[in-house]
N, C-alpha and C. Protein backbone atom coordinates (compact mmCIF):
# COMPACT_ATOMS: atom_id res chain seq x y z
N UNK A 1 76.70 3.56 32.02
CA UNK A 1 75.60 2.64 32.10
C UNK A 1 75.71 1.65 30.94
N UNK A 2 75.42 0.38 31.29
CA UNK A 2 75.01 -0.80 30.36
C UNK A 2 73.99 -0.71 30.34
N UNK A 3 73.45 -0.63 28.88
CA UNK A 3 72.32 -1.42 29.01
C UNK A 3 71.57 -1.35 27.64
N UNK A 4 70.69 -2.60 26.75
CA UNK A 4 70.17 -3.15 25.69
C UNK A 4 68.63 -2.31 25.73
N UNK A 5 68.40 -1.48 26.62
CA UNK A 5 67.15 -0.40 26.43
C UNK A 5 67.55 0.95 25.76
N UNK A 6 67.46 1.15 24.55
CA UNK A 6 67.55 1.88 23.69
C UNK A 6 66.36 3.64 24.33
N UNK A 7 65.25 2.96 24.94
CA UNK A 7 64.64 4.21 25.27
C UNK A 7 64.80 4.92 26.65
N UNK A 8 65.71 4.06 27.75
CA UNK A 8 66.53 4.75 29.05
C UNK A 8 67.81 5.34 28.64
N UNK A 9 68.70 4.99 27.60
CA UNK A 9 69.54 5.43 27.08
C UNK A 9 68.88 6.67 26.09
N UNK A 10 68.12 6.73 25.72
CA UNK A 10 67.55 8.46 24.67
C UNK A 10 67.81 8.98 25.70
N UNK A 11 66.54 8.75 26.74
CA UNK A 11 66.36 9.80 27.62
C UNK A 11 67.32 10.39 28.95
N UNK A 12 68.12 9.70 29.40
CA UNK A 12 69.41 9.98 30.32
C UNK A 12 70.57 9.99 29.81
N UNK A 13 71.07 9.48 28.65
CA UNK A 13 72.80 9.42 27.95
C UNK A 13 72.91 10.79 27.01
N UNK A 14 74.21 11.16 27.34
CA UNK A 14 74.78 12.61 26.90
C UNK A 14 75.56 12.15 25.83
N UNK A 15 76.07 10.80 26.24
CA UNK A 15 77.25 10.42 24.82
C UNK A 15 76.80 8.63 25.11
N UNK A 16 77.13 8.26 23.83
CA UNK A 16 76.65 6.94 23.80
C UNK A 16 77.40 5.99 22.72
N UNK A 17 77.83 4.42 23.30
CA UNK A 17 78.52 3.89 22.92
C UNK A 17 78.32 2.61 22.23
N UNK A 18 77.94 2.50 20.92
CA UNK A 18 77.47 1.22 20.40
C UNK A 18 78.37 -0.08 20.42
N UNK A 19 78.09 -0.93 21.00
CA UNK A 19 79.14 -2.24 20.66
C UNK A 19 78.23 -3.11 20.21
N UNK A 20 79.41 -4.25 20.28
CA UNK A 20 78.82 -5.53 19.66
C UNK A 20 80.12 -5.97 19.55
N UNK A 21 79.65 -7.41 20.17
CA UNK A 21 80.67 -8.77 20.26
C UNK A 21 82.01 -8.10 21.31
N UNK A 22 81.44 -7.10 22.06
CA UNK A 22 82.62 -6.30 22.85
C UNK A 22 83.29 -5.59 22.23
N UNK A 23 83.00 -5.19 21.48
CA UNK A 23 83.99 -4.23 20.24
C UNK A 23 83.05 -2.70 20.09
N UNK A 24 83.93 -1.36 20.11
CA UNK A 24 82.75 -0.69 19.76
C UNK A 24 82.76 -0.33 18.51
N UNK A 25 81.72 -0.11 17.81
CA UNK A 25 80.85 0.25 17.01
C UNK A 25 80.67 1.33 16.04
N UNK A 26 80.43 2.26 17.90
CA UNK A 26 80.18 3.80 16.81
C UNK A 26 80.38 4.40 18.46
N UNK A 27 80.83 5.44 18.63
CA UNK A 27 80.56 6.55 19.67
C UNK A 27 80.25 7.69 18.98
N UNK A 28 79.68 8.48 19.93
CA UNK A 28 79.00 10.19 19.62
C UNK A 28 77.93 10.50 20.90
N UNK A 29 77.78 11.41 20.45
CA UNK A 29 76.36 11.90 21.13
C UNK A 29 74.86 11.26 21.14
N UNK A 30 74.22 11.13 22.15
CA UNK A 30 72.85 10.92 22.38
C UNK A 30 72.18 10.99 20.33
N UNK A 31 72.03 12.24 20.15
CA UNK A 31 71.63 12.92 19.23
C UNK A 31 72.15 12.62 17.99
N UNK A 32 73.43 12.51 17.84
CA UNK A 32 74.68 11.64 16.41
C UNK A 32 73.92 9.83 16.43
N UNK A 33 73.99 9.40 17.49
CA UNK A 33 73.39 7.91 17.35
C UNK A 33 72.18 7.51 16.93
N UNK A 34 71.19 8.24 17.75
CA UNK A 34 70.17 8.19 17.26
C UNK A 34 69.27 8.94 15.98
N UNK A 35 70.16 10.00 16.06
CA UNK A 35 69.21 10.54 14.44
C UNK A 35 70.43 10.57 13.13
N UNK A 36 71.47 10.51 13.12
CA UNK A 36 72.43 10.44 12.36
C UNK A 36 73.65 9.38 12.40
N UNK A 37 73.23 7.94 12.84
CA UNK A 37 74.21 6.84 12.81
C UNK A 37 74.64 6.50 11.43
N UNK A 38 76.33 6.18 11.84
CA UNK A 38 76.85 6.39 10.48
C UNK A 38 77.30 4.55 10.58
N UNK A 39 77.31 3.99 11.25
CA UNK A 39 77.97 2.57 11.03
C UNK A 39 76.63 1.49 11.22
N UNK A 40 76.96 0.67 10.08
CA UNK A 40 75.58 -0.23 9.89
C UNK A 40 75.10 -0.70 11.10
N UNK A 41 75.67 -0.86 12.02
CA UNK A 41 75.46 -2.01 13.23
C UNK A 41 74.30 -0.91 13.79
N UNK A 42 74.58 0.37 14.04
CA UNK A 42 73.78 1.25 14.54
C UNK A 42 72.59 1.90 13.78
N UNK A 43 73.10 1.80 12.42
CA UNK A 43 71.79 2.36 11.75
C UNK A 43 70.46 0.47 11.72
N UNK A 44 71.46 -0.12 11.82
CA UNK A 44 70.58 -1.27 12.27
C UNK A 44 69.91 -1.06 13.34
N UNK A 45 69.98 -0.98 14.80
CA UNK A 45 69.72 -1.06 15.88
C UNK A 45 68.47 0.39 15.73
N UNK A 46 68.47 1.01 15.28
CA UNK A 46 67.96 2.53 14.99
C UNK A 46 67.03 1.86 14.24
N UNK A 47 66.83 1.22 12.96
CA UNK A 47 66.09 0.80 12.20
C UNK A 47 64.88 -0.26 12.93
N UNK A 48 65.35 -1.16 14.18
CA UNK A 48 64.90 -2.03 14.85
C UNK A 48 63.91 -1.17 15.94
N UNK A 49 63.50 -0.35 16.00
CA UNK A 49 62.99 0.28 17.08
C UNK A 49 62.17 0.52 16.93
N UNK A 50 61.34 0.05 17.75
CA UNK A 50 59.64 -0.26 17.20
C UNK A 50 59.05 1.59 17.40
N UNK A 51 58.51 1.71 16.57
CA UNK A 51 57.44 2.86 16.04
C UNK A 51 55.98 3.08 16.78
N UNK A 52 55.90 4.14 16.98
CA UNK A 52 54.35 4.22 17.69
C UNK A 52 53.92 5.80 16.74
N UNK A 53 54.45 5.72 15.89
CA UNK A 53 53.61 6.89 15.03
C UNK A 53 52.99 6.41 14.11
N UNK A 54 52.14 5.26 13.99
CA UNK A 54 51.19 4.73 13.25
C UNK A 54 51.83 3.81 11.94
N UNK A 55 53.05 3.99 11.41
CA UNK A 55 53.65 2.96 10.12
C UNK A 55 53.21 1.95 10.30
N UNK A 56 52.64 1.32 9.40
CA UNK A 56 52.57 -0.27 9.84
C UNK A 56 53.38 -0.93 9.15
N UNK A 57 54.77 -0.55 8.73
CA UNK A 57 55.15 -1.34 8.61
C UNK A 57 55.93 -2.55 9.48
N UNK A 58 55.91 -3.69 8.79
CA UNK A 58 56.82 -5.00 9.63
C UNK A 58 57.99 -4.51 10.63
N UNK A 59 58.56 -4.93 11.75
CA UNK A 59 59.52 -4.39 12.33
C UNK A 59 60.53 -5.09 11.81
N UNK A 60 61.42 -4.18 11.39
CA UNK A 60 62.88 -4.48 10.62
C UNK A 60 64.06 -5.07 11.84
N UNK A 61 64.80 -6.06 11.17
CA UNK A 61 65.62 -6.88 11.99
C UNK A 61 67.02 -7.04 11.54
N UNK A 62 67.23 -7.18 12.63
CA UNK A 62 69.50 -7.12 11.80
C UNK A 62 69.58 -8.58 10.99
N UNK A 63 69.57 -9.10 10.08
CA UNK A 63 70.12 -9.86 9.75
C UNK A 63 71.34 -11.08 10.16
N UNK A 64 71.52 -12.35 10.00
CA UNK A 64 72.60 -12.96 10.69
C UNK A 64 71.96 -13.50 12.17
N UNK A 65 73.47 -13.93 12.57
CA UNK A 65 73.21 -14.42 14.02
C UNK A 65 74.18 -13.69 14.54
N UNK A 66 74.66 -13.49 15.67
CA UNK A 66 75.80 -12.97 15.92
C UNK A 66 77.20 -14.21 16.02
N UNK A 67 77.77 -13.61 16.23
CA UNK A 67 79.24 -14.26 16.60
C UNK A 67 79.50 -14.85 17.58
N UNK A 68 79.95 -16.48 17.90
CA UNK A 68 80.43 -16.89 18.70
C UNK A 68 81.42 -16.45 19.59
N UNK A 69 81.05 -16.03 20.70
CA UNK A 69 81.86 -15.16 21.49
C UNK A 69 83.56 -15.97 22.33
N UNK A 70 83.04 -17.26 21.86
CA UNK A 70 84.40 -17.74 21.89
C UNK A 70 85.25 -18.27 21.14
N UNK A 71 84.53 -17.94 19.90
CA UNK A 71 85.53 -17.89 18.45
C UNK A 71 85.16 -16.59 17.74
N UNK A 72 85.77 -15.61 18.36
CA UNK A 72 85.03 -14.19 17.76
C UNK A 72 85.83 -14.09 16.20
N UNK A 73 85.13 -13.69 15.22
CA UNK A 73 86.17 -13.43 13.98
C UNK A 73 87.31 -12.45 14.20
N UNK A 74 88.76 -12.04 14.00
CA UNK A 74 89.55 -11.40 13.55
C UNK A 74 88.62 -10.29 13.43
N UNK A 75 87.89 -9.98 12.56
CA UNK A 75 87.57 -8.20 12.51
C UNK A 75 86.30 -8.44 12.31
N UNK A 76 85.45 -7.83 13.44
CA UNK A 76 83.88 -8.20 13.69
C UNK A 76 83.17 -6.83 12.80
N UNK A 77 83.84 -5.94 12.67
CA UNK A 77 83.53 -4.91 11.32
C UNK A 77 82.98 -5.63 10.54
N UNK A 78 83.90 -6.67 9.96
CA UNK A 78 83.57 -7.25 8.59
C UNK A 78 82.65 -8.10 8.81
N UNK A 79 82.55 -9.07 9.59
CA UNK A 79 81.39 -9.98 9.97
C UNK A 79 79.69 -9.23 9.73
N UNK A 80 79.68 -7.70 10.46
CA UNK A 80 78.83 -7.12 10.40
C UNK A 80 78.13 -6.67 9.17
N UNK A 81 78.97 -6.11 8.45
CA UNK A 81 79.35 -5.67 7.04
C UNK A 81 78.49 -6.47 6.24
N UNK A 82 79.14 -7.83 6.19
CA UNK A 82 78.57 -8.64 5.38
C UNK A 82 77.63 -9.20 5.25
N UNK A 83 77.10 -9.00 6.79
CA UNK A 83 75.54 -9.72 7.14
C UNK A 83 74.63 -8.16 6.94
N UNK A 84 75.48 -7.34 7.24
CA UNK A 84 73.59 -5.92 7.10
C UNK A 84 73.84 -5.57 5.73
N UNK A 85 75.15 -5.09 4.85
CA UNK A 85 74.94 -4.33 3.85
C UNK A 85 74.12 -4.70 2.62
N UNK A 86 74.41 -6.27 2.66
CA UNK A 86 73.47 -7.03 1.02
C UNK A 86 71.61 -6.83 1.34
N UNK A 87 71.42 -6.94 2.83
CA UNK A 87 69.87 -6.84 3.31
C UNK A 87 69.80 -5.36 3.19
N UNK A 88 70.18 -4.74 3.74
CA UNK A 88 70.27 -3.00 3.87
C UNK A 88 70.18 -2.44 3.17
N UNK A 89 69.00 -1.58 2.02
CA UNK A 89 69.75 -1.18 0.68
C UNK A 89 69.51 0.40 1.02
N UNK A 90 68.65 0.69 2.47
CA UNK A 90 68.57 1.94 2.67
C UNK A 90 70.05 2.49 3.78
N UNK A 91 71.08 1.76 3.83
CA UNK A 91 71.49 2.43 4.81
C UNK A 91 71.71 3.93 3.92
N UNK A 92 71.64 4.81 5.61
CA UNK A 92 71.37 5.94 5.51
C UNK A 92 72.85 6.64 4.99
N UNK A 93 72.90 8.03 4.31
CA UNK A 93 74.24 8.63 4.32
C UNK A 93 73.95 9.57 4.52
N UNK A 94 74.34 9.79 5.62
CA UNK A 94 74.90 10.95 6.78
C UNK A 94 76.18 11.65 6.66
């Protein structure tokens, strides 16, 4: 399955495949992605997910724009890298 709904993917995906710019990301389990993502792009996307257990805090956003998909950079790792890690100071270590 494709698809940019993060809460049909919890509830039906056994293994799950993060991309971006067509490249993947991160693979693992349902369970590895969502409670233990180890690559910024995903602890981003994880971080972006709006809350209904009362936080008020602001909803957190990936940083950047993405990549021109018809001038993609050489290594979209690094593109990523450089746009979440300086905003990011919580990424997680897992």
């Amino acid at each position: 399955m494709i698809t940019h709904d993060l809460g049909v993917v919890a509830g039906i995906c056994d293994q799950v495949m993060v991309m971006y710019a067509g490249r993947t990301m991160e693979y693992g389990t349902a369970e590895q992605i969502f409670y233990h993502p180890t690559h910024p792009y995903s602890i981003g996307l994880m971080d972006a997910i709006p809350r209904l257990d009362g936080n008020e805090e602001h909803l957190v956003t990936i940083p950047g724009n993405p990549p021109n998909l018809l001038h993609l950079p050489k290594v979209v790792h690094s593109h990523l890298v450089a746009n979440l890690l300086p905003n990011n100071a919580k990424l997680r270590q897992n």
